[in-house]
N, C-alpha and C. Protein backbone atom coordinates (compact mmCIF):
# COMPACT_ATOMS: atom_id res chain seq x y z
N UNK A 1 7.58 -2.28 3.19
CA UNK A 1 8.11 -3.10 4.27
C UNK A 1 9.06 -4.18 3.76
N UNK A 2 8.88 -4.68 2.43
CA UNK A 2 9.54 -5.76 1.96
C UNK A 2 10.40 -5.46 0.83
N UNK A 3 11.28 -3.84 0.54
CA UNK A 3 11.74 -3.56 -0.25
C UNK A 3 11.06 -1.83 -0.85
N UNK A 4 11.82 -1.54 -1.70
CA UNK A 4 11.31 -0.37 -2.48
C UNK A 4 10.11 -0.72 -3.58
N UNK A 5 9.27 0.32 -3.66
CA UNK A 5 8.12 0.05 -4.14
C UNK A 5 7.85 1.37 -4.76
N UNK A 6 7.47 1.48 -6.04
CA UNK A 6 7.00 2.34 -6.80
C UNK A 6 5.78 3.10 -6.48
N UNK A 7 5.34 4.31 -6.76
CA UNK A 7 3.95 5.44 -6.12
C UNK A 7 2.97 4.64 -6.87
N UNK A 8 3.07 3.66 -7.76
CA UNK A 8 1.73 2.67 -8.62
C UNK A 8 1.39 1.47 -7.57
N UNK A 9 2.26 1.05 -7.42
CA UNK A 9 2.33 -0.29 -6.77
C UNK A 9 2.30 -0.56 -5.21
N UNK A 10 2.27 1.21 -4.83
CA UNK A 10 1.71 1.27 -3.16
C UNK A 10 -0.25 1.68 -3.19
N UNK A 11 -0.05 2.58 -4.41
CA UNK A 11 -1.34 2.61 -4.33
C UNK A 11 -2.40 1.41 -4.67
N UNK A 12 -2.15 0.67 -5.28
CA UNK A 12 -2.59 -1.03 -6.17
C UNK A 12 -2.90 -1.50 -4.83
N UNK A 13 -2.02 -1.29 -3.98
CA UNK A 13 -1.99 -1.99 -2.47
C UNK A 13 -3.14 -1.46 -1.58
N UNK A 14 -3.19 -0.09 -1.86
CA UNK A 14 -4.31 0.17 -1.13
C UNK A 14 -5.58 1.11 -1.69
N UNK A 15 -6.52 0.00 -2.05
CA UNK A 15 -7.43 0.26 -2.58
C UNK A 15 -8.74 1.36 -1.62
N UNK A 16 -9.12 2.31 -2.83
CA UNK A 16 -10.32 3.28 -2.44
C UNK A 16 -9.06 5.03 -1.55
N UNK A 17 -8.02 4.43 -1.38
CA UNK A 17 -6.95 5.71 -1.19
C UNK A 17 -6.70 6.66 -2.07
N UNK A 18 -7.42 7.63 -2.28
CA UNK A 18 -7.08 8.34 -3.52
C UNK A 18 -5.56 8.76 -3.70
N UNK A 19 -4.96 9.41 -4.66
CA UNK A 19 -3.75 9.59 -5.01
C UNK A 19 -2.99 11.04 -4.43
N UNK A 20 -4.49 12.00 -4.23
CA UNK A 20 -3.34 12.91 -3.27
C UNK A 20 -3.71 12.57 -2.10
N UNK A 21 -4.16 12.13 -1.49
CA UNK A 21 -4.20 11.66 0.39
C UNK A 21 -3.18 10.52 -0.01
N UNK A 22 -2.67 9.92 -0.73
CA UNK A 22 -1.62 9.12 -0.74
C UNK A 22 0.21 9.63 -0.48
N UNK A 23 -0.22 10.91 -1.74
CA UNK A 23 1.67 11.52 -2.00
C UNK A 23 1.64 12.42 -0.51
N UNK A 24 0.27 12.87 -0.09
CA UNK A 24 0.46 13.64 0.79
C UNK A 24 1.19 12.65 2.52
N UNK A 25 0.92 11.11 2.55
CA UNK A 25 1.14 10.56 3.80
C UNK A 25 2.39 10.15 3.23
N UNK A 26 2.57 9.73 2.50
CA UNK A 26 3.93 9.87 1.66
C UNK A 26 4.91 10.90 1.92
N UNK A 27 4.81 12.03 1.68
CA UNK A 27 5.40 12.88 1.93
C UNK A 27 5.79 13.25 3.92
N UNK A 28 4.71 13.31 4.42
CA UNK A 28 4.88 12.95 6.12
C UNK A 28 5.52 12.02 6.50
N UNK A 29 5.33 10.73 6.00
CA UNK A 29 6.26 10.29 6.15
C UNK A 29 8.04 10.02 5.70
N UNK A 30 8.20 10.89 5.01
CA UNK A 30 9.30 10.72 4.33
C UNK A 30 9.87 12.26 5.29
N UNK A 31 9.45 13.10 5.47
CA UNK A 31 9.40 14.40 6.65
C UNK A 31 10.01 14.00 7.73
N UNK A 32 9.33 12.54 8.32
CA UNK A 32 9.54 12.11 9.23
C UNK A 32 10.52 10.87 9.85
N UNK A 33 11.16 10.95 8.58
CA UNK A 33 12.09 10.12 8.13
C UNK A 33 11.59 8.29 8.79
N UNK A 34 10.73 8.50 7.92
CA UNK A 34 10.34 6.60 8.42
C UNK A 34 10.89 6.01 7.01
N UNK A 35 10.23 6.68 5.66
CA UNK A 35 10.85 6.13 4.41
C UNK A 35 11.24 7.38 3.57
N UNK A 36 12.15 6.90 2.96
CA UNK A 36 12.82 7.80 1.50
C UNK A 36 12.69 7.46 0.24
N UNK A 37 12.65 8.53 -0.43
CA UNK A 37 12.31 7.98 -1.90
C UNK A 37 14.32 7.65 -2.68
N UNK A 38 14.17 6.89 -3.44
CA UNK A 38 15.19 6.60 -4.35
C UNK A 38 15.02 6.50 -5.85
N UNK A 39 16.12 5.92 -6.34
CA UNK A 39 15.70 5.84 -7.93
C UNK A 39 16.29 4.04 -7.90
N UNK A 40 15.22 3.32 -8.54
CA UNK A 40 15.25 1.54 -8.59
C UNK A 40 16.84 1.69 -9.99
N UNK A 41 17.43 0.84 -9.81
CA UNK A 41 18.22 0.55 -10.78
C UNK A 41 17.78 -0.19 -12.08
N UNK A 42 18.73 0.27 -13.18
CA UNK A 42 18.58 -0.44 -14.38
C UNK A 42 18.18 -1.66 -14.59
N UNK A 43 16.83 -2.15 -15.49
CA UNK A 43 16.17 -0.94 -16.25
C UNK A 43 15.30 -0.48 -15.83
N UNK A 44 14.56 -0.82 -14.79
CA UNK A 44 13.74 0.37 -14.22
C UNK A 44 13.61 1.52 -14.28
N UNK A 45 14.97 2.07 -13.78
CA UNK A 45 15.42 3.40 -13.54
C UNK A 45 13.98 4.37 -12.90
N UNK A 46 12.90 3.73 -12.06
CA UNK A 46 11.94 5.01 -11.51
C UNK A 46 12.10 5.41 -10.49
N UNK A 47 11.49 6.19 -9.73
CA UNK A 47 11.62 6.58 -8.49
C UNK A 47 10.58 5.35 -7.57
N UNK A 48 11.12 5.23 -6.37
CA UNK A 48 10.67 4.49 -5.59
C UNK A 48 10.79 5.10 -4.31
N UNK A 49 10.13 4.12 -3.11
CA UNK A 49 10.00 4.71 -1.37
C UNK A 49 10.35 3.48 -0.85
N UNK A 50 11.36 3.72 -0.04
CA UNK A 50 11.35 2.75 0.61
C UNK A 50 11.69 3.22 1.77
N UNK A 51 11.32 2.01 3.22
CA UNK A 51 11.70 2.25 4.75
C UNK A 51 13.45 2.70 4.85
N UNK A 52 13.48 3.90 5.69
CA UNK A 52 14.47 3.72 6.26
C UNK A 52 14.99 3.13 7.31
N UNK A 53 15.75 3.08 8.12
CA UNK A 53 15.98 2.32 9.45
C UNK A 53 14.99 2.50 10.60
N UNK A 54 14.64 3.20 10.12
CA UNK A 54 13.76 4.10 11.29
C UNK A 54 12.52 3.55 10.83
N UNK A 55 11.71 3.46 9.74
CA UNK A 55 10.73 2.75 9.22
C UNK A 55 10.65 1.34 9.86
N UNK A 56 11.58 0.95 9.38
CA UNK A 56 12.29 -0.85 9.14
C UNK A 56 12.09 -1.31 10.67
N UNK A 57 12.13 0.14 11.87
CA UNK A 57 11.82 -0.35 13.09
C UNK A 57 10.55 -0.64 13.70
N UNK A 58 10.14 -0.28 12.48
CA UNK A 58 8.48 -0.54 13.19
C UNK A 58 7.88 -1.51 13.04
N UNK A 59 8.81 -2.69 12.17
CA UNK A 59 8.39 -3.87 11.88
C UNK A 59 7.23 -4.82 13.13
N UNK A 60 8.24 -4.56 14.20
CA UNK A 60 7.19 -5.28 15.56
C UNK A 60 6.28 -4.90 15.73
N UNK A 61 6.26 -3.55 15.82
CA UNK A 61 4.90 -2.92 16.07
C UNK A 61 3.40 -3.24 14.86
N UNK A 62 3.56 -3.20 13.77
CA UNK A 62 3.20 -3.52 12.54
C UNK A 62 2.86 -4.82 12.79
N UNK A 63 3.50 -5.96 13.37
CA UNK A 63 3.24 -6.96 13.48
C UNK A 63 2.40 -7.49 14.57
N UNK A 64 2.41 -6.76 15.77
CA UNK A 64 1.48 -7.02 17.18
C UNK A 64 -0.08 -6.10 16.84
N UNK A 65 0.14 -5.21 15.58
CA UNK A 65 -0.97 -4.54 15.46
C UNK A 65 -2.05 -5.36 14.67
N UNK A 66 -1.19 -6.39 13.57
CA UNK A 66 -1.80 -7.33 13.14
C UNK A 66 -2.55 -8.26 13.67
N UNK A 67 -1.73 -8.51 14.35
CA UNK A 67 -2.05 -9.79 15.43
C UNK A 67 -3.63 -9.34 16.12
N UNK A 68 -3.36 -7.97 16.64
CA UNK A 68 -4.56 -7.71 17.39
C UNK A 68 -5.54 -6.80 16.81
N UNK A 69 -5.36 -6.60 15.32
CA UNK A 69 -6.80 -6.51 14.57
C UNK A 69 -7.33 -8.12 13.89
N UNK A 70 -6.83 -8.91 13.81
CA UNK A 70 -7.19 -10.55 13.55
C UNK A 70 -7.79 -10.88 14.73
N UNK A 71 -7.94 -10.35 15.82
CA UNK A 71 -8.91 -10.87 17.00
C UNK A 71 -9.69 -10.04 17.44
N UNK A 72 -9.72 -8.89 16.86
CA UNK A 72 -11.23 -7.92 16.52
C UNK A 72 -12.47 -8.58 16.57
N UNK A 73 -13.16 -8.17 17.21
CA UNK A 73 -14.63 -8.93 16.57
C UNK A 73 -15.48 -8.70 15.21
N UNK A 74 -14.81 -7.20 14.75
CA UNK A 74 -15.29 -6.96 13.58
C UNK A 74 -14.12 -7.17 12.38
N UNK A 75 -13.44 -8.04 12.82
CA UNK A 75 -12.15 -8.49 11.24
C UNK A 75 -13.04 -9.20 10.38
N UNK A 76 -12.68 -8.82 9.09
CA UNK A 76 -13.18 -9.70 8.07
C UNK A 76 -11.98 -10.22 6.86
N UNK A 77 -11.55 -11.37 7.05
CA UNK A 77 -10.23 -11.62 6.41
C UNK A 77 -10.43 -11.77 5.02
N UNK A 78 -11.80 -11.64 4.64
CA UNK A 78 -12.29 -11.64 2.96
C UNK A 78 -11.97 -10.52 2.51
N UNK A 79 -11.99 -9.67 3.30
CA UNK A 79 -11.51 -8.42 2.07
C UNK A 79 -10.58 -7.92 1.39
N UNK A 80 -9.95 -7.25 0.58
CA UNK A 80 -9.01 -7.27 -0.31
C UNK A 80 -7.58 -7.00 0.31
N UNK A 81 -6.70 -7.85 -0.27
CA UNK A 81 -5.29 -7.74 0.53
C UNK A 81 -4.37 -7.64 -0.59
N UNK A 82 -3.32 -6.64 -0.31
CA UNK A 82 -2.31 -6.95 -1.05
C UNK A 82 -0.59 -8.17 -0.67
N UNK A 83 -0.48 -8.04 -2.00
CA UNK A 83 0.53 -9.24 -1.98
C UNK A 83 1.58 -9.04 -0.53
N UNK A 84 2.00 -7.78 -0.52
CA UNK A 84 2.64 -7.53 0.72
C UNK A 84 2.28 -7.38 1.92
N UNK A 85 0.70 -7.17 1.87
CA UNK A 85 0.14 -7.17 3.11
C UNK A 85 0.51 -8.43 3.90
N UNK A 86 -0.44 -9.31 2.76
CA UNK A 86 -0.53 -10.63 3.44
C UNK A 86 0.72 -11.36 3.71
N UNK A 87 1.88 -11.31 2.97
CA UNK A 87 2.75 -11.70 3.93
C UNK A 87 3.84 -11.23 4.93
N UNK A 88 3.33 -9.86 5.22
CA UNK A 88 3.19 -9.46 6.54
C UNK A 88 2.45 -9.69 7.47
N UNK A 89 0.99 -10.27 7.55
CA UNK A 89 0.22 -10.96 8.24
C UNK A 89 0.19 -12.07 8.31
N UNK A 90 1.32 -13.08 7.29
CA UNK A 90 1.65 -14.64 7.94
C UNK A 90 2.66 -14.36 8.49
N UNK A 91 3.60 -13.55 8.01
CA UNK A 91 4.90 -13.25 9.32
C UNK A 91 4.10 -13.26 10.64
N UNK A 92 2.96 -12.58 11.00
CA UNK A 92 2.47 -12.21 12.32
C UNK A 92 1.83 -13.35 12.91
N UNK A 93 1.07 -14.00 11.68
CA UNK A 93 0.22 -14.97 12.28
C UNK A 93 0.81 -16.81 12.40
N UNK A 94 1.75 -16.45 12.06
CA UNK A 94 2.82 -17.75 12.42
C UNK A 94 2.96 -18.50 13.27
N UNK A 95 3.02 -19.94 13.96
CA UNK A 95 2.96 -20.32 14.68
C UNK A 95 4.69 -21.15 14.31
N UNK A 96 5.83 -20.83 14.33
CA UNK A 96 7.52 -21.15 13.53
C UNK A 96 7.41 -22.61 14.53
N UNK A 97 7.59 -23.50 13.48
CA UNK A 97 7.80 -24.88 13.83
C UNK A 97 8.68 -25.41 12.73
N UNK A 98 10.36 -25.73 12.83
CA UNK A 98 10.67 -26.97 11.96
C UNK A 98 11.33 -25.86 10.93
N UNK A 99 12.06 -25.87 9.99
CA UNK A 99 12.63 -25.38 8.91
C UNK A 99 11.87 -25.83 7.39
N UNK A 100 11.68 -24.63 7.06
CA UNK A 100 10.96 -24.90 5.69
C UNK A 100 11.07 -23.45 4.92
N UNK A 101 11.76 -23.61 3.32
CA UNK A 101 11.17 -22.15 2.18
C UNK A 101 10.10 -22.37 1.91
N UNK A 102 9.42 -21.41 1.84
CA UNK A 102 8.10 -21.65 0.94
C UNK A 102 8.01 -20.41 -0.02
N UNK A 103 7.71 -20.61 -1.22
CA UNK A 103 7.48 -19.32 -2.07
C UNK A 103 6.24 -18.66 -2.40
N UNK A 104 5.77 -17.66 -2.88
CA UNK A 104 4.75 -17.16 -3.17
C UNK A 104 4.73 -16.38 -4.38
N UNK A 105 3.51 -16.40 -5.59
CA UNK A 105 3.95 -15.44 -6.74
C UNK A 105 2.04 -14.94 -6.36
N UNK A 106 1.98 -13.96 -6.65
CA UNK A 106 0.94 -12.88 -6.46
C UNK A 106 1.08 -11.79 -7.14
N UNK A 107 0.24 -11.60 -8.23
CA UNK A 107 0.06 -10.19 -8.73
C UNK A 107 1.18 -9.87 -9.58
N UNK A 108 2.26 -10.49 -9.67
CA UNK A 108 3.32 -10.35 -10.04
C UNK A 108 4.68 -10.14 -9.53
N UNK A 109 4.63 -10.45 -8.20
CA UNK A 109 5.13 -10.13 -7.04
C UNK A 109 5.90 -11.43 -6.28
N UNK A 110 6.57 -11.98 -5.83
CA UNK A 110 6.95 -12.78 -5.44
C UNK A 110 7.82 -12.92 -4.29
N UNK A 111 7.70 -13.87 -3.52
CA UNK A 111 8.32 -13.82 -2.28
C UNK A 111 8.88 -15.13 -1.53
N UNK A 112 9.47 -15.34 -0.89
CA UNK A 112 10.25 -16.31 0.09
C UNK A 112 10.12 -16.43 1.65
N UNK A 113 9.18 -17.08 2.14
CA UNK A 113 9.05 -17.14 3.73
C UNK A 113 9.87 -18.41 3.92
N UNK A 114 11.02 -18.07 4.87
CA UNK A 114 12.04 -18.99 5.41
C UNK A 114 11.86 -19.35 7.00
N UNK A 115 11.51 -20.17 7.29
CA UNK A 115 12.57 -20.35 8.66
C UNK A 115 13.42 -21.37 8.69
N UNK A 116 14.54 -20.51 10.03
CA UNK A 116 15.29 -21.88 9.99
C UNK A 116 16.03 -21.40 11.68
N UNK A 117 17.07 -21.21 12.14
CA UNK A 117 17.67 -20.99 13.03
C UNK A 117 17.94 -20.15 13.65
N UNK A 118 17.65 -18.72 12.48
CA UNK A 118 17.61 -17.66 13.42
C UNK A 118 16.39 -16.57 13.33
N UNK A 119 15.40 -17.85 12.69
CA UNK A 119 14.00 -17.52 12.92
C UNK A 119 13.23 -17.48 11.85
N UNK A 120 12.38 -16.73 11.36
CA UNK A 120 11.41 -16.29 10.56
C UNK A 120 11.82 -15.23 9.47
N UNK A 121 11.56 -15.31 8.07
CA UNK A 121 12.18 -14.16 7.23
C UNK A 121 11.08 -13.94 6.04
N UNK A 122 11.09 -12.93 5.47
CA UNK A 122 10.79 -13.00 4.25
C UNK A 122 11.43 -12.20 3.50
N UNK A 123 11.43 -11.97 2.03
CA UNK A 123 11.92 -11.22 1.29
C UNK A 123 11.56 -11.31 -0.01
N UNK A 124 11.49 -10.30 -0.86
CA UNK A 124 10.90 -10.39 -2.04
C UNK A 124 11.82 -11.42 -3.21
N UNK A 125 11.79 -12.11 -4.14
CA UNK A 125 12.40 -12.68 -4.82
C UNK A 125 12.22 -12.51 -6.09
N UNK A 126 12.55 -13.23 -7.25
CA UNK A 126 11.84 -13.12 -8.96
C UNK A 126 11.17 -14.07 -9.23
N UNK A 127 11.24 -15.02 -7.99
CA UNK A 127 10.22 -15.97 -8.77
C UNK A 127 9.83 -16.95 -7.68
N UNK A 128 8.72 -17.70 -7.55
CA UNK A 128 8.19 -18.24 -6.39
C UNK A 128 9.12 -19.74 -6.66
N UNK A 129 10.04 -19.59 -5.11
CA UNK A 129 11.07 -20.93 -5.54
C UNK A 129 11.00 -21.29 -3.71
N UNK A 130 10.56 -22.61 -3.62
CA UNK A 130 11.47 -23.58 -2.40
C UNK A 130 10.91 -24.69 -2.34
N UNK A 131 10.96 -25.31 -1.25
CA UNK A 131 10.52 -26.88 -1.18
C UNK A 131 8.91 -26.76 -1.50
N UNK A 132 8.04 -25.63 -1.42
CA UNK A 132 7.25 -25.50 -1.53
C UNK A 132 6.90 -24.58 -2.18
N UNK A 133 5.60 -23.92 -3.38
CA UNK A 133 5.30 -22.89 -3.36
C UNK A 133 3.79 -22.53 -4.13
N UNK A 134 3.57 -21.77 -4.18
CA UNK A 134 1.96 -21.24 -3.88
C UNK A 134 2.25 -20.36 -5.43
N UNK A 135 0.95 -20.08 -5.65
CA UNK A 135 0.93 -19.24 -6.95
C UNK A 135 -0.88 -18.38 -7.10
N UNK A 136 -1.19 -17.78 -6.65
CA UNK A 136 -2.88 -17.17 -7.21
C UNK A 136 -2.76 -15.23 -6.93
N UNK A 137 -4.14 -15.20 -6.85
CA UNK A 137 -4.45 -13.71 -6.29
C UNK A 137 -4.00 -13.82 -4.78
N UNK A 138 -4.05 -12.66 -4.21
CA UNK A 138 -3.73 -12.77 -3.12
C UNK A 138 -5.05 -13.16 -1.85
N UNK A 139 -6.09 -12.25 -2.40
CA UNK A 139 -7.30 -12.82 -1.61
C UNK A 139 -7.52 -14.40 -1.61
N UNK A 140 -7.25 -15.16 -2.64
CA UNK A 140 -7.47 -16.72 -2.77
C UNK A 140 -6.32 -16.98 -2.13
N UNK A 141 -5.19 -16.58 -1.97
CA UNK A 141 -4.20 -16.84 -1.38
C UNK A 141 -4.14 -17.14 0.69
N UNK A 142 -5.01 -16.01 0.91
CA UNK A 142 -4.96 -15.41 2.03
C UNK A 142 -6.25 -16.54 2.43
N UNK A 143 -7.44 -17.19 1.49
CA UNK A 143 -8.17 -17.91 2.15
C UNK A 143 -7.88 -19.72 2.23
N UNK A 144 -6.54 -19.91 1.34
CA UNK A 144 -5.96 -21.01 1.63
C UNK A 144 -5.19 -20.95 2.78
N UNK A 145 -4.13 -19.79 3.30
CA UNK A 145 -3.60 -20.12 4.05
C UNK A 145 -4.11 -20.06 5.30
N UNK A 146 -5.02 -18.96 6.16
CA UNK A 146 -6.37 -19.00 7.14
C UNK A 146 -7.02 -19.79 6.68
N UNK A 147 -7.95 -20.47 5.91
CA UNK A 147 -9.59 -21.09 5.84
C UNK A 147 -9.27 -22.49 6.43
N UNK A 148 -10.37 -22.95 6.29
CA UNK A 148 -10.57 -24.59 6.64
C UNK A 148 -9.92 -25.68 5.90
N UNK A 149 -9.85 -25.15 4.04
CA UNK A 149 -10.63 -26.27 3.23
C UNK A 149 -9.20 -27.00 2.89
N UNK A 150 -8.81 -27.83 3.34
CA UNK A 150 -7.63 -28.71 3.18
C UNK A 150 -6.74 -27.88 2.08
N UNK A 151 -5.45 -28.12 1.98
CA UNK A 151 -5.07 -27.54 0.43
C UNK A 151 -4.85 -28.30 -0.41
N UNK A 152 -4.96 -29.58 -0.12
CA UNK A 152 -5.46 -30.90 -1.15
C UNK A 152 -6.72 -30.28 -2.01
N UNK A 153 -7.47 -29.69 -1.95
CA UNK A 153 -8.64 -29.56 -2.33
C UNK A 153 -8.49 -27.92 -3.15
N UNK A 154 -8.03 -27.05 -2.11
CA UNK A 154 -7.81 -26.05 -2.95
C UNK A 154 -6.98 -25.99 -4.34
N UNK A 155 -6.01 -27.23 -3.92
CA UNK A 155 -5.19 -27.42 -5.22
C UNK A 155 -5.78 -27.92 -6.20
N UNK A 156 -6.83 -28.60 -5.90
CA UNK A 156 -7.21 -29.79 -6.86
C UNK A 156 -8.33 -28.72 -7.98
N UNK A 157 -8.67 -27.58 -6.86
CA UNK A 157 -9.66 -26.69 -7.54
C UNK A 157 -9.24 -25.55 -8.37
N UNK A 158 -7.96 -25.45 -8.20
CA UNK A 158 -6.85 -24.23 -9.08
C UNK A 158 -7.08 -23.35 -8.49
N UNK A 159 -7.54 -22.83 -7.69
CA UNK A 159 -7.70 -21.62 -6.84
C UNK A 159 -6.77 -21.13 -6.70
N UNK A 160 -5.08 -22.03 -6.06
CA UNK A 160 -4.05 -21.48 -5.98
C UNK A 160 -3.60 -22.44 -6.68
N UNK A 161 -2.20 -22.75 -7.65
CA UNK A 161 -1.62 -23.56 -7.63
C UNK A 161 -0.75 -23.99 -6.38
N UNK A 162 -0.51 -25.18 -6.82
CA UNK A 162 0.58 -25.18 -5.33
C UNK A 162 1.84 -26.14 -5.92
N UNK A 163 2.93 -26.09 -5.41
CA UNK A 163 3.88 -27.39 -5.96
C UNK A 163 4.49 -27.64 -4.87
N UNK A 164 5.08 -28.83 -4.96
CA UNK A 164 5.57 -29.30 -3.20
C UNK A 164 4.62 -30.75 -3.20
N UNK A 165 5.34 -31.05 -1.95
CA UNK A 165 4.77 -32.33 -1.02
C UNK A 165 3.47 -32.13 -0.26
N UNK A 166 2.49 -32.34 -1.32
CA UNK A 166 1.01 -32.07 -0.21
C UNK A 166 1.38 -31.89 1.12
N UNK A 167 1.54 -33.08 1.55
CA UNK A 167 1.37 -33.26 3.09
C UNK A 167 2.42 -32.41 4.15
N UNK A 168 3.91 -31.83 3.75
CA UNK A 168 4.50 -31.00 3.71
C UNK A 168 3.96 -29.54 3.78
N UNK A 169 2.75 -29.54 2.59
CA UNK A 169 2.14 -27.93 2.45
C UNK A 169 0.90 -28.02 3.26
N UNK A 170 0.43 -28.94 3.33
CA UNK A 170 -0.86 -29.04 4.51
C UNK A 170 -0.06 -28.45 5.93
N UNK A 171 0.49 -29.40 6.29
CA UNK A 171 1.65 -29.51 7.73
C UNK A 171 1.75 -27.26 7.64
N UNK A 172 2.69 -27.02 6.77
CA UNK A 172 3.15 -25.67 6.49
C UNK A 172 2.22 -24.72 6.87
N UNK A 173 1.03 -24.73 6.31
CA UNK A 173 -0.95 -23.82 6.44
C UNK A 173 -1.15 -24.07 7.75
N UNK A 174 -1.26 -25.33 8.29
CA UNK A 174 -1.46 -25.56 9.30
C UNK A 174 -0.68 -24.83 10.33
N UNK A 175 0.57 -24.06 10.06
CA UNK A 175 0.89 -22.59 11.13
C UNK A 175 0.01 -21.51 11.73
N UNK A 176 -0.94 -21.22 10.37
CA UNK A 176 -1.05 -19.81 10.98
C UNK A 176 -2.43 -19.96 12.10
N UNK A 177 -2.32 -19.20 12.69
CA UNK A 177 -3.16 -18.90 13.58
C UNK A 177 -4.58 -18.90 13.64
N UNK A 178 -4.94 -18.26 11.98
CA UNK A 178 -6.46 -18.20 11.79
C UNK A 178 -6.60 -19.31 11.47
N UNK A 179 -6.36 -20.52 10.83
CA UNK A 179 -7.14 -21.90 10.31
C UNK A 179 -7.53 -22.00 11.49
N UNK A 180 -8.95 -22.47 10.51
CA UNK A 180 -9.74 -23.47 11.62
C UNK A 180 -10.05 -25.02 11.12
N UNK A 181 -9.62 -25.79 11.49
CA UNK A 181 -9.65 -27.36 10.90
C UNK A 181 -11.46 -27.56 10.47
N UNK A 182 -11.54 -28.26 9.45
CA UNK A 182 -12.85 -28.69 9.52
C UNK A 182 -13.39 -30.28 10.06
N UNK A 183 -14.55 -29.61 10.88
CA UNK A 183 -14.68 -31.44 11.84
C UNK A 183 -14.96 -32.37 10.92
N UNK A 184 -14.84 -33.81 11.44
CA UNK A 184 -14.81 -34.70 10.41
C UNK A 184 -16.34 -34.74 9.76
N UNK A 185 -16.38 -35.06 8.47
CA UNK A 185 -18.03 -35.28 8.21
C UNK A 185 -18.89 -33.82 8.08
N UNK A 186 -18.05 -32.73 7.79
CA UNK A 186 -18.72 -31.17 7.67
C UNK A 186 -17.68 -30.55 6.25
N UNK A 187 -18.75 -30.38 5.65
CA UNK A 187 -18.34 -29.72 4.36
C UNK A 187 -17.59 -27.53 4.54
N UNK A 188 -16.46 -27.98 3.43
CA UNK A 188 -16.63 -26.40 3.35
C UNK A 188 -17.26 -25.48 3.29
């Protein structure tokens, strides 16, 4: 969704998928022209999949599907996410207020959530860069930006790094949809 991606680094993403029920939806979909495989440029030089236009359209859909498995009664946001998942699920779970970059490095992976004027973006980058940015696994990632526990605190605990203007990156978390504030005088 966020670029071409190698047959290692889709499967990494989705854990307990074995490898031929993988090349095989892979292949259907590439049949079906949602994505195509290519070759990544120098030095890479491997084969990769990425969305075609036709893929790339399903972005909304992908995103309202999010939305309405996060209000499941049986969601459990602890379980394992990949780097691209999850920020496809803050794209969804966004509440866009105000202009702000924020970066993200995960797994080795890195990314740029922008807004500004003509909305909401992300895109993969080389390195976690903006007024703000985040740095862990992605599951610790995914429970700073949903959980309760201030990110004063998560920072202070290394869970994620963070760099930026606390109160800036508090303000920022404070978008998505799943936080739930903690009442005054109640522990994490």
């Amino acid at each position: 969704m966020l670029g071409p991606k190698r047959f290692g680094a889709i499967r990494a993403g989705l854990p307990g998928v074995a490898s031929n029920i993988l090349t095989r939806r892979l292949e259907d979909l590439e049949r079906a022209g949602i994505l195509r495989r290519r070759s990544l440029p120098a030095p890479a030089s491997a084969p990769a999949y990425e969305l075609t236009e036709s893929g790339l359209g399903l972005r909304p859909v992908l995103r309202e599907l999010c939305r309405w498995g996060a209000a499941m009664p049986g969601h459990d946001p602890r379980l394992p996410i990949s780097p691209t998942a999850l920020m496809l699920s803050m794209e969804a779970m966004i509440r866009p207020a105000g202009r702000f970059t924020a970066g993200f490095e995960m797994e080795g992976e890195a990314f740029a959530l922008t807004a500004d004027a003509q909305g909401l973006h992300i895109r993969r980058t080389d390195a976690a860069a903006g007024e703000m940015s985040f740095t862990g696994h992605p599951n610790d990632m995914a429970a700073t930006i949903y959980g309760p526990v201030p990110l004063a605190d998560v920072a202070a605990s290394g869970q994620v790094r963070f760099t930026g203007d606390l109160s800036r990156g508090q303000g920022f978390v404070d978008l998505f949809r799943l936080r739930r504030p903690i009442p005054a005088g109640e522990d994490a």
